[in-house]
N, C-alpha and C. Protein backbone atom coordinates (compact mmCIF):
# COMPACT_ATOMS: atom_id res chain seq x y z
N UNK A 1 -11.90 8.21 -50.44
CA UNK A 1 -11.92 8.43 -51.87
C UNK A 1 -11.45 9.85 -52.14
N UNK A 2 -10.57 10.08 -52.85
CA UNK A 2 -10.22 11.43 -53.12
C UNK A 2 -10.23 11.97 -54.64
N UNK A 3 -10.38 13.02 -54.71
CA UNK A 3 -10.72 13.79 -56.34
C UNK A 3 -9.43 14.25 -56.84
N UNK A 4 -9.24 14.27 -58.17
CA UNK A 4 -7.80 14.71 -58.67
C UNK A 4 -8.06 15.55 -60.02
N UNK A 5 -7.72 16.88 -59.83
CA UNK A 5 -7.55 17.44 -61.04
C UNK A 5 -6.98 16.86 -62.24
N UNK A 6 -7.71 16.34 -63.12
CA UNK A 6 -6.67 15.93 -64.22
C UNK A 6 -6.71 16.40 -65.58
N UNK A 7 -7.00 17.88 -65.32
CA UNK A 7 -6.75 18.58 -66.78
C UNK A 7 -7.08 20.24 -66.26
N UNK A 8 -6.69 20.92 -67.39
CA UNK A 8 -6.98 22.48 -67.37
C UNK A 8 -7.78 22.38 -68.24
N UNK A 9 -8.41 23.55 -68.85
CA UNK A 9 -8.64 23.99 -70.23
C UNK A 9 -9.45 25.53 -70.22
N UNK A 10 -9.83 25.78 -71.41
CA UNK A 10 -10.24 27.53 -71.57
C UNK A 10 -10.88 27.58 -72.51
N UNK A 11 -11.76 28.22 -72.63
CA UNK A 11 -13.25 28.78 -73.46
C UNK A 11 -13.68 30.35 -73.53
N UNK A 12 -13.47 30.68 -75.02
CA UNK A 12 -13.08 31.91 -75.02
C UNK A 12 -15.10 32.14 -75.68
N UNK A 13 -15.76 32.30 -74.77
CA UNK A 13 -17.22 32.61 -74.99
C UNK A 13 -17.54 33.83 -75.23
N UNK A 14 -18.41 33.64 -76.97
CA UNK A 14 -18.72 34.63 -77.43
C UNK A 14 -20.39 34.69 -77.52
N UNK A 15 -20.81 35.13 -78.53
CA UNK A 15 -21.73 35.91 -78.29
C UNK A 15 -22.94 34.71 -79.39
N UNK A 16 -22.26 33.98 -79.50
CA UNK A 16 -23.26 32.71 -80.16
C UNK A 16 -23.21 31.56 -78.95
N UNK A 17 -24.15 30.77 -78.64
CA UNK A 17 -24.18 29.64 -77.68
C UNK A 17 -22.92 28.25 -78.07
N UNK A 18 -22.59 28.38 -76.99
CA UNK A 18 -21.48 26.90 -77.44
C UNK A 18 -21.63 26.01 -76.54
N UNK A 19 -21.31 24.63 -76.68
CA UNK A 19 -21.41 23.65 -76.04
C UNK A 19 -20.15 23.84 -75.93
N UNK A 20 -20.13 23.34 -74.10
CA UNK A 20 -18.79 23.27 -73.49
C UNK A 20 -17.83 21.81 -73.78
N UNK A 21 -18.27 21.22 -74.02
CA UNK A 21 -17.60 20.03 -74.44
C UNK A 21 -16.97 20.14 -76.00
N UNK A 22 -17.67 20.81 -76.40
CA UNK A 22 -17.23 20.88 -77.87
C UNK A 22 -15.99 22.28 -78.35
N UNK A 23 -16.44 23.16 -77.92
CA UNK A 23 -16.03 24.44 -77.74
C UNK A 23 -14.51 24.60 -76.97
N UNK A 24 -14.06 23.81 -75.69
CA UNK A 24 -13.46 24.25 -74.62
C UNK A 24 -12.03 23.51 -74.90
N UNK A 25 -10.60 23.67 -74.63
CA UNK A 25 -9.50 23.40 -74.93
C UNK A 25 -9.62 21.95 -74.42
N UNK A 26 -9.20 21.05 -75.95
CA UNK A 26 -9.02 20.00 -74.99
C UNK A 26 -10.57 18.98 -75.23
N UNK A 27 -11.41 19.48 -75.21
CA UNK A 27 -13.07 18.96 -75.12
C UNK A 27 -12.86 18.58 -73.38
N UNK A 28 -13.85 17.45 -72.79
CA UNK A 28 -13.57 17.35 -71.93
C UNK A 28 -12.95 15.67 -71.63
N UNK A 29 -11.85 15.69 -71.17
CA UNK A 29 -11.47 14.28 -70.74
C UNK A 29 -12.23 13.19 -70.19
N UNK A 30 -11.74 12.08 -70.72
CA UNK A 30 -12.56 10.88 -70.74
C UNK A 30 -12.72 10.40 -69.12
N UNK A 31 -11.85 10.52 -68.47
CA UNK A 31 -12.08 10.57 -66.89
C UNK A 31 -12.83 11.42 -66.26
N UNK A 32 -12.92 12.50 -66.86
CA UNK A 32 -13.63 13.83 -65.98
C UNK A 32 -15.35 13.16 -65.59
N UNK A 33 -15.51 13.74 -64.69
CA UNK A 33 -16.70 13.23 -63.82
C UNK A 33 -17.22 14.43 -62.69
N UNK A 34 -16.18 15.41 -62.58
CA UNK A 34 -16.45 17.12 -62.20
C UNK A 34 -16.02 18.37 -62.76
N UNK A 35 -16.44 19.60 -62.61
CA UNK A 35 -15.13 20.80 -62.64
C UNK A 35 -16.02 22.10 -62.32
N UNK A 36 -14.66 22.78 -62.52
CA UNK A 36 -14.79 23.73 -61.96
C UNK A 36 -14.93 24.89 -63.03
N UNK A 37 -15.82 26.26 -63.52
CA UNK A 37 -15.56 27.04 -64.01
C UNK A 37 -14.88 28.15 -63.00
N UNK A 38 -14.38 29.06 -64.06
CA UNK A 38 -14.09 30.25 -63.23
C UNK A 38 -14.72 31.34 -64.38
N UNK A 39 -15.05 32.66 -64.10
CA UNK A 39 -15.40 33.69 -65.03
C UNK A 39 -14.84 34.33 -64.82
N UNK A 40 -14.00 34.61 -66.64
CA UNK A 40 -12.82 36.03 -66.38
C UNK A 40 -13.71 36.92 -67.82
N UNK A 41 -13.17 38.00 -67.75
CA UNK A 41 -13.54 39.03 -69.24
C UNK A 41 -14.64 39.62 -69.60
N UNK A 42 -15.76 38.50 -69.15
CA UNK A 42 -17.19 39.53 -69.53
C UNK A 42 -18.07 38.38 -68.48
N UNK A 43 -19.46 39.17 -68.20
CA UNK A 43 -20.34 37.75 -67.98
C UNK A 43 -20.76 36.92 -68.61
N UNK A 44 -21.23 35.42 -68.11
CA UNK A 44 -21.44 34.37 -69.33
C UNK A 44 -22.89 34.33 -68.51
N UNK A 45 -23.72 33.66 -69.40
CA UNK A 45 -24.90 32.71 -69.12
C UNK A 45 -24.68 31.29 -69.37
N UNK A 46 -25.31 30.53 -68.68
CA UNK A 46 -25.11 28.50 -68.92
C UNK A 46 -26.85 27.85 -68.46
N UNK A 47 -26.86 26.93 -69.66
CA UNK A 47 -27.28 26.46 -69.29
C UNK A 47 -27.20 25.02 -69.13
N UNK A 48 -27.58 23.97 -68.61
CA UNK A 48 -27.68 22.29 -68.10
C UNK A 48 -28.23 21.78 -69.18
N UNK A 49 -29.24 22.22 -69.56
CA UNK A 49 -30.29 21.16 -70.41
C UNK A 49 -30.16 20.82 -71.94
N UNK A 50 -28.86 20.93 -72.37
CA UNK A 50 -28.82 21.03 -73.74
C UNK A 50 -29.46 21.97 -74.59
N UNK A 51 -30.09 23.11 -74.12
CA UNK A 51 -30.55 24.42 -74.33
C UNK A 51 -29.88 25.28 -74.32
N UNK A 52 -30.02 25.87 -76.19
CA UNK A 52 -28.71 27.37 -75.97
C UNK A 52 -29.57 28.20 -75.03
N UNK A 53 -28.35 29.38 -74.68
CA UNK A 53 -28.88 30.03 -73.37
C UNK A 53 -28.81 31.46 -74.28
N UNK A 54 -29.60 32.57 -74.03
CA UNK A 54 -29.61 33.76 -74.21
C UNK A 54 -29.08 34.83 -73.71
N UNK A 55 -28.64 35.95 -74.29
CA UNK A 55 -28.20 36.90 -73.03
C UNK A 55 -29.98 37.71 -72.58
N UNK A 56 -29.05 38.21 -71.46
CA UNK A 56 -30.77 39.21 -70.66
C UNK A 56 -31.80 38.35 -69.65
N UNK A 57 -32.63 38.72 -69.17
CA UNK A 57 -32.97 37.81 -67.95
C UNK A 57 -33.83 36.96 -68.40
N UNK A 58 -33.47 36.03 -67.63
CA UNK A 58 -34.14 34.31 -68.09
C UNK A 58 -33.48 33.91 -69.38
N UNK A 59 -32.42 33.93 -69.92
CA UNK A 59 -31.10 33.76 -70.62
C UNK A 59 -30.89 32.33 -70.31
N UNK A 60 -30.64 32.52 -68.97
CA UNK A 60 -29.94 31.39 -68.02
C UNK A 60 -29.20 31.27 -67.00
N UNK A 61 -28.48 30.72 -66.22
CA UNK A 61 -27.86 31.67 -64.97
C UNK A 61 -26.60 32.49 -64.85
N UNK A 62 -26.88 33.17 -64.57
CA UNK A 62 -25.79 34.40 -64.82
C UNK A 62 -24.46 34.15 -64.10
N UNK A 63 -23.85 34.36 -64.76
CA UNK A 63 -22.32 33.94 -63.71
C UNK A 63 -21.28 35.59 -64.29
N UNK A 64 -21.27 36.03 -63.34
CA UNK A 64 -20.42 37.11 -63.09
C UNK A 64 -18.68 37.27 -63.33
N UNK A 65 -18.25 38.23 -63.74
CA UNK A 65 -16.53 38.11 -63.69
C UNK A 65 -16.13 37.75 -61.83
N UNK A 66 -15.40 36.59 -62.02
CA UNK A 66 -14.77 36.18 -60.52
C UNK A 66 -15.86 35.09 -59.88
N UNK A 67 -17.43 34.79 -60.57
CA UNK A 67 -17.67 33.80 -60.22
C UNK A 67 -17.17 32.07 -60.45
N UNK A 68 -16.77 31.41 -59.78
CA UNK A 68 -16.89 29.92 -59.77
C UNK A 68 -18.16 29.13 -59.74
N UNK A 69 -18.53 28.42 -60.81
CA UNK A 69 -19.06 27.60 -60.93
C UNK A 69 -18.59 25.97 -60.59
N UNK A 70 -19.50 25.35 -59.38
CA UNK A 70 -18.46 23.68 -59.84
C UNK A 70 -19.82 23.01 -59.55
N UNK A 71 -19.67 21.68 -60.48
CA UNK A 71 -20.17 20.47 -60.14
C UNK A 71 -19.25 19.50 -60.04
N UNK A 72 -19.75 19.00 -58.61
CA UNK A 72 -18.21 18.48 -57.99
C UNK A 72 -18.94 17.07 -57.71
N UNK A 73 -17.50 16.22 -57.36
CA UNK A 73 -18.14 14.72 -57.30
C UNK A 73 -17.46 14.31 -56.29
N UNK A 74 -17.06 15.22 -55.51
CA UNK A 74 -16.53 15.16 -53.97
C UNK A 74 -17.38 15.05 -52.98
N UNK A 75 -18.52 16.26 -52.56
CA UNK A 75 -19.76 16.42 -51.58
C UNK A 75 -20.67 15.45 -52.16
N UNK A 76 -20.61 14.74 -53.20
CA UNK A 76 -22.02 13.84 -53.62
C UNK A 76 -21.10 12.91 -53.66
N UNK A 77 -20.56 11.52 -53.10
CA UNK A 77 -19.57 10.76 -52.93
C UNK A 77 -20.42 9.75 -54.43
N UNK A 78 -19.49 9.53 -55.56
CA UNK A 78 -19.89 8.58 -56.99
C UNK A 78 -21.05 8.82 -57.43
N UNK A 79 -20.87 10.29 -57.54
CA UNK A 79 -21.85 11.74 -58.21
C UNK A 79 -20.95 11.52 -59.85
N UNK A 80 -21.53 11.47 -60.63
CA UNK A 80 -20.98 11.87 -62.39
C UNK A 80 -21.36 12.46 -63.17
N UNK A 81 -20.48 13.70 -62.79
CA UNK A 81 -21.37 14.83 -64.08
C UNK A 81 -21.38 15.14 -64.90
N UNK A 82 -20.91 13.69 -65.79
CA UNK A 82 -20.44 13.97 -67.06
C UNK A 82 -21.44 14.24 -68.15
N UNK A 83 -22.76 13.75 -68.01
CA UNK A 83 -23.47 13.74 -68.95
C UNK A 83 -24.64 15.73 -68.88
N UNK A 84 -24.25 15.55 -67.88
CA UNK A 84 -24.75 17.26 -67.59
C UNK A 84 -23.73 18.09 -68.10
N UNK A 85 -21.82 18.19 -67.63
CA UNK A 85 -21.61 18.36 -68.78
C UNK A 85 -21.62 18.55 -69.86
N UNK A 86 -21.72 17.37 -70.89
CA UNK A 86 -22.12 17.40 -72.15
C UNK A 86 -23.16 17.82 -72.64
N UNK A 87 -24.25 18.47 -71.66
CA UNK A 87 -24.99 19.31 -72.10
C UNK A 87 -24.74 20.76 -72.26
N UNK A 88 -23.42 20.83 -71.23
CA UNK A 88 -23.77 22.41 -70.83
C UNK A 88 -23.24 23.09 -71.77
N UNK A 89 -24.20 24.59 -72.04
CA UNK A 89 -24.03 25.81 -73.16
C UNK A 89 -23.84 26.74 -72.57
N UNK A 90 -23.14 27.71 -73.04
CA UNK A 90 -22.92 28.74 -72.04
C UNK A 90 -22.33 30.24 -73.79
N UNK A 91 -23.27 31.37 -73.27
CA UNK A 91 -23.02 32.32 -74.11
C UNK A 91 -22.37 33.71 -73.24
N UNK A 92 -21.98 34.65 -74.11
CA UNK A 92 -20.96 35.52 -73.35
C UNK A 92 -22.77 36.58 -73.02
N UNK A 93 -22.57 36.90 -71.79
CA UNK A 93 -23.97 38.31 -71.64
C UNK A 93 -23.76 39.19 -71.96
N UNK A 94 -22.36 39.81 -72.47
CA UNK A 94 -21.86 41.36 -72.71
C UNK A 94 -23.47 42.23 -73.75
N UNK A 95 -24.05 41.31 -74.40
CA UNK A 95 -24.76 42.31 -75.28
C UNK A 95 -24.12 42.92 -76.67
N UNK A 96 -23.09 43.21 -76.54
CA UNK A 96 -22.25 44.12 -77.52
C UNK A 96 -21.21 43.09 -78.32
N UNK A 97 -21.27 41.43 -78.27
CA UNK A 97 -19.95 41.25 -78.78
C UNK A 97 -18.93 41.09 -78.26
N UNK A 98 -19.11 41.48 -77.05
CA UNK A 98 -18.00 41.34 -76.49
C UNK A 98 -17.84 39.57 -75.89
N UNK A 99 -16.40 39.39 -75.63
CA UNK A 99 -16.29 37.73 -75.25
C UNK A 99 -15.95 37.55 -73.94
N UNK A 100 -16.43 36.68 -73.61
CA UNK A 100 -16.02 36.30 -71.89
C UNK A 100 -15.34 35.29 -71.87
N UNK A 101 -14.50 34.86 -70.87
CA UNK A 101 -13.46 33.94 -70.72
C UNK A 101 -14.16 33.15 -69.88
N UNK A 102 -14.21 31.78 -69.82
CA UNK A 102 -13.80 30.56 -68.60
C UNK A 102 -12.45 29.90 -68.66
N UNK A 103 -12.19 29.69 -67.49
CA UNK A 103 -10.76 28.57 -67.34
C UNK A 103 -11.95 27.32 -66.68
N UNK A 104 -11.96 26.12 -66.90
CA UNK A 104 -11.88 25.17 -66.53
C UNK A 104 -10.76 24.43 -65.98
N UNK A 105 -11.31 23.60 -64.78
CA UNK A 105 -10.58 22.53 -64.22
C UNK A 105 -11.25 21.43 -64.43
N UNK A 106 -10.41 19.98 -64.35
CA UNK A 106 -11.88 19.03 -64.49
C UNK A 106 -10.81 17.80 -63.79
N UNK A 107 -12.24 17.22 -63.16
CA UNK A 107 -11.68 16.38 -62.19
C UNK A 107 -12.50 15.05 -61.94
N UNK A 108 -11.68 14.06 -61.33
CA UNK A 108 -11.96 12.65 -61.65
C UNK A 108 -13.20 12.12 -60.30
């Protein structure tokens, strides 16, 4: 069974909580079932549970400039993460306003 990228997209995260499905270029494709973040521009916080996330500790988990985030459906063989996904929120941590970038990948 093999996994296939079948989309890009980008989320320019600011300093109010957004749902990634709603928020992110594209929303997320009707096939998608994994992906991948990447963190460019500032740090973000995310959270899973359909809970906006805060900046500062216990926010939510911190993801750093140059961290990757994935929930993948490769190592869990007809793993679907779509509905975790559609939960996930994710706010920029800068504190100041400032915005953080993700690129997404998303995959089947």
């Amino acid at each position: 069974m093999g996994v296939n990228c079948i989309d890009y997209g980008y989320l320019n995260v600011n300093s109010t909580a957004q749902l990634l499905g709603a928020a992110s270029t594209g929303g997320i494709p009707v096939r998608a079932k994994g992906l991948s973040i990447t963190v460019e521009g500032n740090a973000v916080r995310l959270r899973l549970d359909d809970t906006a996330p805060t900046t500062g500790v216990n926010g939510g988990d911190l993801l750093n400039i140059g961290d990757v985030y994935v929930l993948d459906s490769w190592t869990v063989p007809n793993q679907n993460w779509r509905s975790v996904m559609l939960a996930m929120r994710l706010i920029s941590d800068g504190g100041d306003g400032t915005t953080g970038n993700v690129s997404i990948h998303w995959f089947d």
